[in-house]
PDB file of N, CA and C in Angstrom:
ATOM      1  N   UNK A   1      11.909   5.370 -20.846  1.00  0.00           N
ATOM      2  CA  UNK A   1      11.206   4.929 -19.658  1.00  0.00           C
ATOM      3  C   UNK A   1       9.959   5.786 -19.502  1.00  0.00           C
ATOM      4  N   UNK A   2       8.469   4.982 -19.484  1.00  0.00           N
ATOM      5  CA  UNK A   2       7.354   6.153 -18.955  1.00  0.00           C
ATOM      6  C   UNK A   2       7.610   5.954 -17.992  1.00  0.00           C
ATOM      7  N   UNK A   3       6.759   6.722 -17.713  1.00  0.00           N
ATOM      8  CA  UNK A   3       6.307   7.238 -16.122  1.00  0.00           C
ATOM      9  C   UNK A   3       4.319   7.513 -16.461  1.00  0.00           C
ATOM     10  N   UNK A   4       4.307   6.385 -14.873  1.00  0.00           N
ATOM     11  CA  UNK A   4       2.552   6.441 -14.936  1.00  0.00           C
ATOM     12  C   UNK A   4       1.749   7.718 -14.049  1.00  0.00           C
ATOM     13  N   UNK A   5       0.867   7.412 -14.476  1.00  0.00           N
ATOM     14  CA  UNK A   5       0.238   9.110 -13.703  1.00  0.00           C
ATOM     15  C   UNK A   5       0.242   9.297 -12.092  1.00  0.00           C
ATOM     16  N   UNK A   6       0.277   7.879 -11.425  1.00  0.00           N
ATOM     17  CA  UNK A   6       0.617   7.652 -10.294  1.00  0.00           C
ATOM     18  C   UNK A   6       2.006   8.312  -9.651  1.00  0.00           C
ATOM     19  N   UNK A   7       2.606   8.407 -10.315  1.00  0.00           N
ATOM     20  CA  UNK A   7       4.450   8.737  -9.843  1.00  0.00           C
ATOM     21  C   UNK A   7       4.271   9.738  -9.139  1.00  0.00           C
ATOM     22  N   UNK A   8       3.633  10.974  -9.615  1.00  0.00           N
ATOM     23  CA  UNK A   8       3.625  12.160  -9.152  1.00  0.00           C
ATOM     24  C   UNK A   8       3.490  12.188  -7.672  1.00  0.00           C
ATOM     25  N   UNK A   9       2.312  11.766  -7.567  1.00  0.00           N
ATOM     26  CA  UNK A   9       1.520  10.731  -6.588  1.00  0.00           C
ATOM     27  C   UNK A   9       2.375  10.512  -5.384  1.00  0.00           C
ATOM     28  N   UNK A  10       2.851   9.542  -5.896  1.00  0.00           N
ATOM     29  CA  UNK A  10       3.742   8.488  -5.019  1.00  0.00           C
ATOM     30  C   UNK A  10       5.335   9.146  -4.716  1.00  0.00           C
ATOM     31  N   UNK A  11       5.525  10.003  -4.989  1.00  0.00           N
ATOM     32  CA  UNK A  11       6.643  10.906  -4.866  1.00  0.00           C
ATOM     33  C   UNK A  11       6.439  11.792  -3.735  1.00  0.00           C
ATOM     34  N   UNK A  12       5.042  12.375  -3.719  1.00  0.00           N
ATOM     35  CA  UNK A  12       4.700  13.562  -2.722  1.00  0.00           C
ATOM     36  C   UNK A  12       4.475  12.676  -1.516  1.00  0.00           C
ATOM     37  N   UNK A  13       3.371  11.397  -1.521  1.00  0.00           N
ATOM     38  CA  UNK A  13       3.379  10.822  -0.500  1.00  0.00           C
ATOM     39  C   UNK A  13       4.705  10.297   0.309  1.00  0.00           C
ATOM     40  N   UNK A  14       5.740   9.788  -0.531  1.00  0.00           N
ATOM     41  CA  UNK A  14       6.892   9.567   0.475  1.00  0.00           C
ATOM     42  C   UNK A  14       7.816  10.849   0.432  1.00  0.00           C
ATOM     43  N   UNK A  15       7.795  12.251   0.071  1.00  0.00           N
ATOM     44  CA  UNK A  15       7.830  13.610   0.855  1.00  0.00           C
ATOM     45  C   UNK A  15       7.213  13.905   2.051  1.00  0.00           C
ATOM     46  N   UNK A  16       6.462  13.592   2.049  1.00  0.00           N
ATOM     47  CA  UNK A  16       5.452  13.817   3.385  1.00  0.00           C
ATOM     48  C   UNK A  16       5.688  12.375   4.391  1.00  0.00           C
ATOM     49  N   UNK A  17       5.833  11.800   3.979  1.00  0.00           N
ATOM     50  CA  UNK A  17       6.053  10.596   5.132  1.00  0.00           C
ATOM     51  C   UNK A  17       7.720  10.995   5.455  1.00  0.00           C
ATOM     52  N   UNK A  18       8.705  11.013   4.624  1.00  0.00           N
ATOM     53  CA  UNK A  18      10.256  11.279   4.845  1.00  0.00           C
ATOM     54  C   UNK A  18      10.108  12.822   6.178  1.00  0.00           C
ATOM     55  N   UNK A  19       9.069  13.921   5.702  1.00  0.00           N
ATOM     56  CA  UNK A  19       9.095  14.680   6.407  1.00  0.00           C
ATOM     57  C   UNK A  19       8.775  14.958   7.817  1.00  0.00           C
ATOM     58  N   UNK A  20       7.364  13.999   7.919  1.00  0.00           N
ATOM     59  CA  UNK A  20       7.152  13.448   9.377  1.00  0.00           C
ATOM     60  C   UNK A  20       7.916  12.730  10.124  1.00  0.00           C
ATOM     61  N   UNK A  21       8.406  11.719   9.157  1.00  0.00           N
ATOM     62  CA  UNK A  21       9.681  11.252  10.207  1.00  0.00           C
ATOM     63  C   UNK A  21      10.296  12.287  11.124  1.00  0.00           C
ATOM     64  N   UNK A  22      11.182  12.551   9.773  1.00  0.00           N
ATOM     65  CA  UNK A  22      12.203  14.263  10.386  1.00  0.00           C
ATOM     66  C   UNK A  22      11.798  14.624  11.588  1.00  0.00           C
ATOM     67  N   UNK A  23      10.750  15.613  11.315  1.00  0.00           N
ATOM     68  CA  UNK A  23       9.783  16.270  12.626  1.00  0.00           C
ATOM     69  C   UNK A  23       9.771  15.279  13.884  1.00  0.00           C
ATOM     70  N   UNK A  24       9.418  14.395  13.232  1.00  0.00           N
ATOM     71  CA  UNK A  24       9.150  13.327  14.750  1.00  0.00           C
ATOM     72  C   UNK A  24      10.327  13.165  15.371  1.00  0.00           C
ATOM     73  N   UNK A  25      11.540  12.539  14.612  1.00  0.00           N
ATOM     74  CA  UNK A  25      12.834  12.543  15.785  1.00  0.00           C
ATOM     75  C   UNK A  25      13.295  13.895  15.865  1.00  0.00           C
ATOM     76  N   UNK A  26      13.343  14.772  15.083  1.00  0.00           N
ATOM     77  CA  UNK A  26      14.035  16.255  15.518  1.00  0.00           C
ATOM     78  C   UNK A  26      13.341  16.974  16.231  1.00  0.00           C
ATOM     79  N   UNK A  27      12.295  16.808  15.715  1.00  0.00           N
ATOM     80  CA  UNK A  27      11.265  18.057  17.229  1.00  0.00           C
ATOM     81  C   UNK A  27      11.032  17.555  18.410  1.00  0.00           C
ATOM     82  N   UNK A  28      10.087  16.179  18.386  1.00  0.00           N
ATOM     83  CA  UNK A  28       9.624  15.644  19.377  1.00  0.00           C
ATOM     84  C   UNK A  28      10.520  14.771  20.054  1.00  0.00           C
ATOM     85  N   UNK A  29      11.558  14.493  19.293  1.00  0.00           N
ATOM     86  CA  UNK A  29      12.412  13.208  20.082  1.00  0.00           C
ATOM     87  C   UNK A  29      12.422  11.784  19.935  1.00  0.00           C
ATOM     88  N   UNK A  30      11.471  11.338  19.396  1.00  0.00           N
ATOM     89  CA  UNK A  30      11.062  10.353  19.210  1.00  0.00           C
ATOM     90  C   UNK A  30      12.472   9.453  18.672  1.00  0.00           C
ATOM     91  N   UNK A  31      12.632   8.282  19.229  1.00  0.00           N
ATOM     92  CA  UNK A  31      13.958   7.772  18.464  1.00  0.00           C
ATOM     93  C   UNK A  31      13.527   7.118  17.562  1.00  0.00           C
ATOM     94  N   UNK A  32      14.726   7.134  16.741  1.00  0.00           N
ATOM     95  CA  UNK A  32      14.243   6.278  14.986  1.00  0.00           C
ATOM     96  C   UNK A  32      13.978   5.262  14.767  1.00  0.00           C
ATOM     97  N   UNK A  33      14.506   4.153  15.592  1.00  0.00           N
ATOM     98  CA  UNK A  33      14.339   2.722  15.902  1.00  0.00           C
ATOM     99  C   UNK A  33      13.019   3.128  15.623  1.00  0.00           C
ATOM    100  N   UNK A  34      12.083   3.952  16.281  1.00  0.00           N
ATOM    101  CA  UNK A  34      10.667   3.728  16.451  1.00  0.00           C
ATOM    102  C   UNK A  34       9.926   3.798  15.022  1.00  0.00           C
ATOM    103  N   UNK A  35      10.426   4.984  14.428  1.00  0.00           N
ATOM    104  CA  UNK A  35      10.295   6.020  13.650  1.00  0.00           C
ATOM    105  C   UNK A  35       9.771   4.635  12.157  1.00  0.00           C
ATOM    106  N   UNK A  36      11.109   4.017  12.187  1.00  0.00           N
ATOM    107  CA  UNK A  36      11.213   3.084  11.042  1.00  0.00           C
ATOM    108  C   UNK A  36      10.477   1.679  11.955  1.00  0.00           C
ATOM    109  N   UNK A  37      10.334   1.618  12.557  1.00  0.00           N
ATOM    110  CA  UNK A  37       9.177   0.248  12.695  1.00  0.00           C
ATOM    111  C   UNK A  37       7.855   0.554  12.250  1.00  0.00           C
ATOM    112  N   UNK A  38       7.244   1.596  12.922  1.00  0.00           N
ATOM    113  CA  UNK A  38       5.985   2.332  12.718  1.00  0.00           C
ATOM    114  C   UNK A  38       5.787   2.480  10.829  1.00  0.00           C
ATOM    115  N   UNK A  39       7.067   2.971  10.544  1.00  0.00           N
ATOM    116  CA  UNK A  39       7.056   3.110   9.233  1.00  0.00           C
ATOM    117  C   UNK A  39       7.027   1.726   8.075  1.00  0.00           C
ATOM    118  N   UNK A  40       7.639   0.841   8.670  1.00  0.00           N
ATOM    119  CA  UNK A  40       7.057  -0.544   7.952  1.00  0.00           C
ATOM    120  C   UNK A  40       5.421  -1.166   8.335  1.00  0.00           C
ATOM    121  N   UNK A  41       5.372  -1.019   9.306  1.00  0.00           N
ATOM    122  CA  UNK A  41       3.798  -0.985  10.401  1.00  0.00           C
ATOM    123  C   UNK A  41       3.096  -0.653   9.169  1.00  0.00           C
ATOM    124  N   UNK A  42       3.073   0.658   8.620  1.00  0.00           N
ATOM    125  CA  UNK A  42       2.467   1.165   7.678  1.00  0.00           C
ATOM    126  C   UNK A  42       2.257   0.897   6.463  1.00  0.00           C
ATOM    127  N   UNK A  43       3.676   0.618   6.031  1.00  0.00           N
ATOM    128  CA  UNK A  43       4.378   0.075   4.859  1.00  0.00           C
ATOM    129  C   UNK A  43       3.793  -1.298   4.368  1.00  0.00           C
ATOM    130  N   UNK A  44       3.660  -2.079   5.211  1.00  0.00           N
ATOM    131  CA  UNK A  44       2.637  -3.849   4.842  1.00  0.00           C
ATOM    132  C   UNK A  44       1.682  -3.403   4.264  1.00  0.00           C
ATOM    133  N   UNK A  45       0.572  -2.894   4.708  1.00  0.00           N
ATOM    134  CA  UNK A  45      -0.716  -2.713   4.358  1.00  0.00           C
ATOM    135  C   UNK A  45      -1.111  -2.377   2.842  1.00  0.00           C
ATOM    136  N   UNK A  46      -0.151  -1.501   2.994  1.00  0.00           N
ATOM    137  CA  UNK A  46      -0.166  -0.421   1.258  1.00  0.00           C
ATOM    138  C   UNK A  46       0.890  -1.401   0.161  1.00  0.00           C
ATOM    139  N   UNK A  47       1.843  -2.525   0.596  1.00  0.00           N
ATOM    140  CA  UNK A  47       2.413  -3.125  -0.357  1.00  0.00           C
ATOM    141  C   UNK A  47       1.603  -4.151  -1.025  1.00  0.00           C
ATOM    142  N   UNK A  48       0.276  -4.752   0.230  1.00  0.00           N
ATOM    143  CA  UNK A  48      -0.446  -5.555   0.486  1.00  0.00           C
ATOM    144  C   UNK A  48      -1.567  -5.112  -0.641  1.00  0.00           C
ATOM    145  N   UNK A  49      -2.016  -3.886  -0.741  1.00  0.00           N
ATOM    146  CA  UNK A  49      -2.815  -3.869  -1.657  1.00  0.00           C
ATOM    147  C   UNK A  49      -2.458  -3.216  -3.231  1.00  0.00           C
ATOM    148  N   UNK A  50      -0.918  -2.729  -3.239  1.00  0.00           N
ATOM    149  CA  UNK A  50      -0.400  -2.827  -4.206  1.00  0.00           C
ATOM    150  C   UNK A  50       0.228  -4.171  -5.201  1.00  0.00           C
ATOM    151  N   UNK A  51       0.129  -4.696  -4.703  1.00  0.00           N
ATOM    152  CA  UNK A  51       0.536  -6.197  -4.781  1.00  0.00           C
ATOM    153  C   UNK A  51      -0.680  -7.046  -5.546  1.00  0.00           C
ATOM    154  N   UNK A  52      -1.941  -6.822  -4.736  1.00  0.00           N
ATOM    155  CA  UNK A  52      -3.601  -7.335  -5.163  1.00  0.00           C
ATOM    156  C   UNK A  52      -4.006  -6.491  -6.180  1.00  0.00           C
ATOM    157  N   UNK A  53      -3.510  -5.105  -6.768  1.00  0.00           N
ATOM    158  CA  UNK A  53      -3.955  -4.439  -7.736  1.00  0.00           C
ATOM    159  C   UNK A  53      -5.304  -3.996  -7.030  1.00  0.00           C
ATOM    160  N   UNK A  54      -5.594  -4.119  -5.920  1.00  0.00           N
ATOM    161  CA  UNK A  54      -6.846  -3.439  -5.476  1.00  0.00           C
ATOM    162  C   UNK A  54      -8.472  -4.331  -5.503  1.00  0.00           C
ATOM    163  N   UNK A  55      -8.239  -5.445  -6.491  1.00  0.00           N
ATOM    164  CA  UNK A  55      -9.119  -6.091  -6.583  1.00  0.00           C
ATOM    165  C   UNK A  55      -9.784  -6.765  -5.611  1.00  0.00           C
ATOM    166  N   UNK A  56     -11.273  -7.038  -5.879  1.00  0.00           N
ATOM    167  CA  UNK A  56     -11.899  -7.662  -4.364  1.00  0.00           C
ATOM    168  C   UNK A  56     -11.531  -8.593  -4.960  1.00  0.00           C
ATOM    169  N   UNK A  57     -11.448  -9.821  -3.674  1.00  0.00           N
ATOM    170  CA  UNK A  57     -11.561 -11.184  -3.416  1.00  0.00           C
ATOM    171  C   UNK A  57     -12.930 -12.587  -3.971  1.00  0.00           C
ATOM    172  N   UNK A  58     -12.672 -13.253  -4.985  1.00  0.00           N
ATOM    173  CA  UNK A  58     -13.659 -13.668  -5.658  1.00  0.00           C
ATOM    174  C   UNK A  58     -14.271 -14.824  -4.412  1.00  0.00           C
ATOM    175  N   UNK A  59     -15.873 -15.234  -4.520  1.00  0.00           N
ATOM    176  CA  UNK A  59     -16.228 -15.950  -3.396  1.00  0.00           C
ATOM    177  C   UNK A  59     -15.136 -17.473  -3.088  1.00  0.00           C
ATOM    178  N   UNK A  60     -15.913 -18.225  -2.699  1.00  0.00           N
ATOM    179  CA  UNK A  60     -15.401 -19.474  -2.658  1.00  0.00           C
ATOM    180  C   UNK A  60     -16.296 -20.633  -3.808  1.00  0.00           C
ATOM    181  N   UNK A  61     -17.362 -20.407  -4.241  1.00  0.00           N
ATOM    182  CA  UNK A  61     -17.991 -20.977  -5.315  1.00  0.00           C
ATOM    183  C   UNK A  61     -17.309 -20.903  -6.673  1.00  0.00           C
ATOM    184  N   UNK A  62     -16.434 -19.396  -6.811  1.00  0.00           N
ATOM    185  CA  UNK A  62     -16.183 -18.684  -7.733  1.00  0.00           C
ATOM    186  C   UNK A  62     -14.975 -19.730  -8.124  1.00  0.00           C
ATOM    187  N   UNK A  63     -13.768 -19.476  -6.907  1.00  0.00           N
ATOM    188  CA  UNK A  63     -12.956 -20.387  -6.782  1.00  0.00           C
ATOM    189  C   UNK A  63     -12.779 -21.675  -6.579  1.00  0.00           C
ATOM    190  N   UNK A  64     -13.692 -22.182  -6.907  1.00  0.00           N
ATOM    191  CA  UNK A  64     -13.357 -23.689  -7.083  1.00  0.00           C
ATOM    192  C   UNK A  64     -14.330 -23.839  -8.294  1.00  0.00           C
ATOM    193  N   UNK A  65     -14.833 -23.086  -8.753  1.00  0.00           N
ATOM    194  CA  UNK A  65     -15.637 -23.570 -10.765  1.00  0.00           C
ATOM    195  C   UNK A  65     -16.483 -23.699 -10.151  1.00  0.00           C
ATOM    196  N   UNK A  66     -17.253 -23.816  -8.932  1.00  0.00           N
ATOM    197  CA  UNK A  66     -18.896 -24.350  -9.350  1.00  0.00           C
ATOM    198  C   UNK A  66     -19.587 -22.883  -9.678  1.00  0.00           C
ATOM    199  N   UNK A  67     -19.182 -21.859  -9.653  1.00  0.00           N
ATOM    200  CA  UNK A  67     -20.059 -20.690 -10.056  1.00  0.00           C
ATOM    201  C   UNK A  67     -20.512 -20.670 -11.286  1.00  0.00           C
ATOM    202  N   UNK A  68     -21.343 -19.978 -11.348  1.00  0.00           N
ATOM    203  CA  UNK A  68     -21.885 -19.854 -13.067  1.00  0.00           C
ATOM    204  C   UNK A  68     -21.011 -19.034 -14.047  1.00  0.00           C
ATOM    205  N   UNK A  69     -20.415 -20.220 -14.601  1.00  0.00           N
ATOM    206  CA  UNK A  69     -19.476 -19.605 -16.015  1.00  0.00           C
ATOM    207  C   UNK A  69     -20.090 -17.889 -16.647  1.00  0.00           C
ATOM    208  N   UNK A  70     -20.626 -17.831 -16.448  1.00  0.00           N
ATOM    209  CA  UNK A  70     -21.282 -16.565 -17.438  1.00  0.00           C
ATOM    210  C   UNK A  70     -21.362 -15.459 -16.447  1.00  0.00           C
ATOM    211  N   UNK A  71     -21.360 -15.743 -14.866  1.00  0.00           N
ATOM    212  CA  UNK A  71     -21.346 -14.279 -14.270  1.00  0.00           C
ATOM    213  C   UNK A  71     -20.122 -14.634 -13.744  1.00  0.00           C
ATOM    214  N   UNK A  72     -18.694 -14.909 -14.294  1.00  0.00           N
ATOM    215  CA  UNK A  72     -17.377 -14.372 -13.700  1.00  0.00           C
ATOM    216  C   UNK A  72     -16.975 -13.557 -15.014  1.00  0.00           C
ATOM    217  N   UNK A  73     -15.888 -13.001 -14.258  1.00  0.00           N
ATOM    218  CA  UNK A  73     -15.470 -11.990 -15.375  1.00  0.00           C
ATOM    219  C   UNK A  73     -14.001 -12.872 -16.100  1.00  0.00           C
ATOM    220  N   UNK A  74     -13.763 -12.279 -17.154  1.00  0.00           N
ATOM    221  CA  UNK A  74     -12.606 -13.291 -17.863  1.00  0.00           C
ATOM    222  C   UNK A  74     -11.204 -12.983 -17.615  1.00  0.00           C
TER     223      UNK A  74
END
């Protein structure tokens, strides 16, 4: 199994999110119900552009063929 250079990455970021949680209901009180809504709240956005690979959005000329064959990419 590899592992991409991202992992590292993506390991520390949900350390640090697992840890704020923590803090938030143990220090401050905050109840978890909250804790984990907020945390999907978050969670859409970043699946949303993991999902798109990051890529912009091609026009509407682009998408339907009338654009010029030679300036899309393949």
């Amino acid at each position: 199994m590899s592992t991409g250079s991202s992992r590292p990455r993506f390991q520390t970021v949900i350390l640090v999110a697992l840890g704020a949680a923590a803090v938030a209901v143990g220090i401050f009180g905050v109840p978890l119900g909250t804790v984990l809504l907020v945390g999907v709240w978050l969670l859409c956005p970043l699946l949303m552009m993991g999902m798109h690979g990051g890529h912009a959005h091609t026009s509407g000329s682009e998408r339907s063929g009338r654009g010029d064959p030679a300036a899309r990419e393949p």
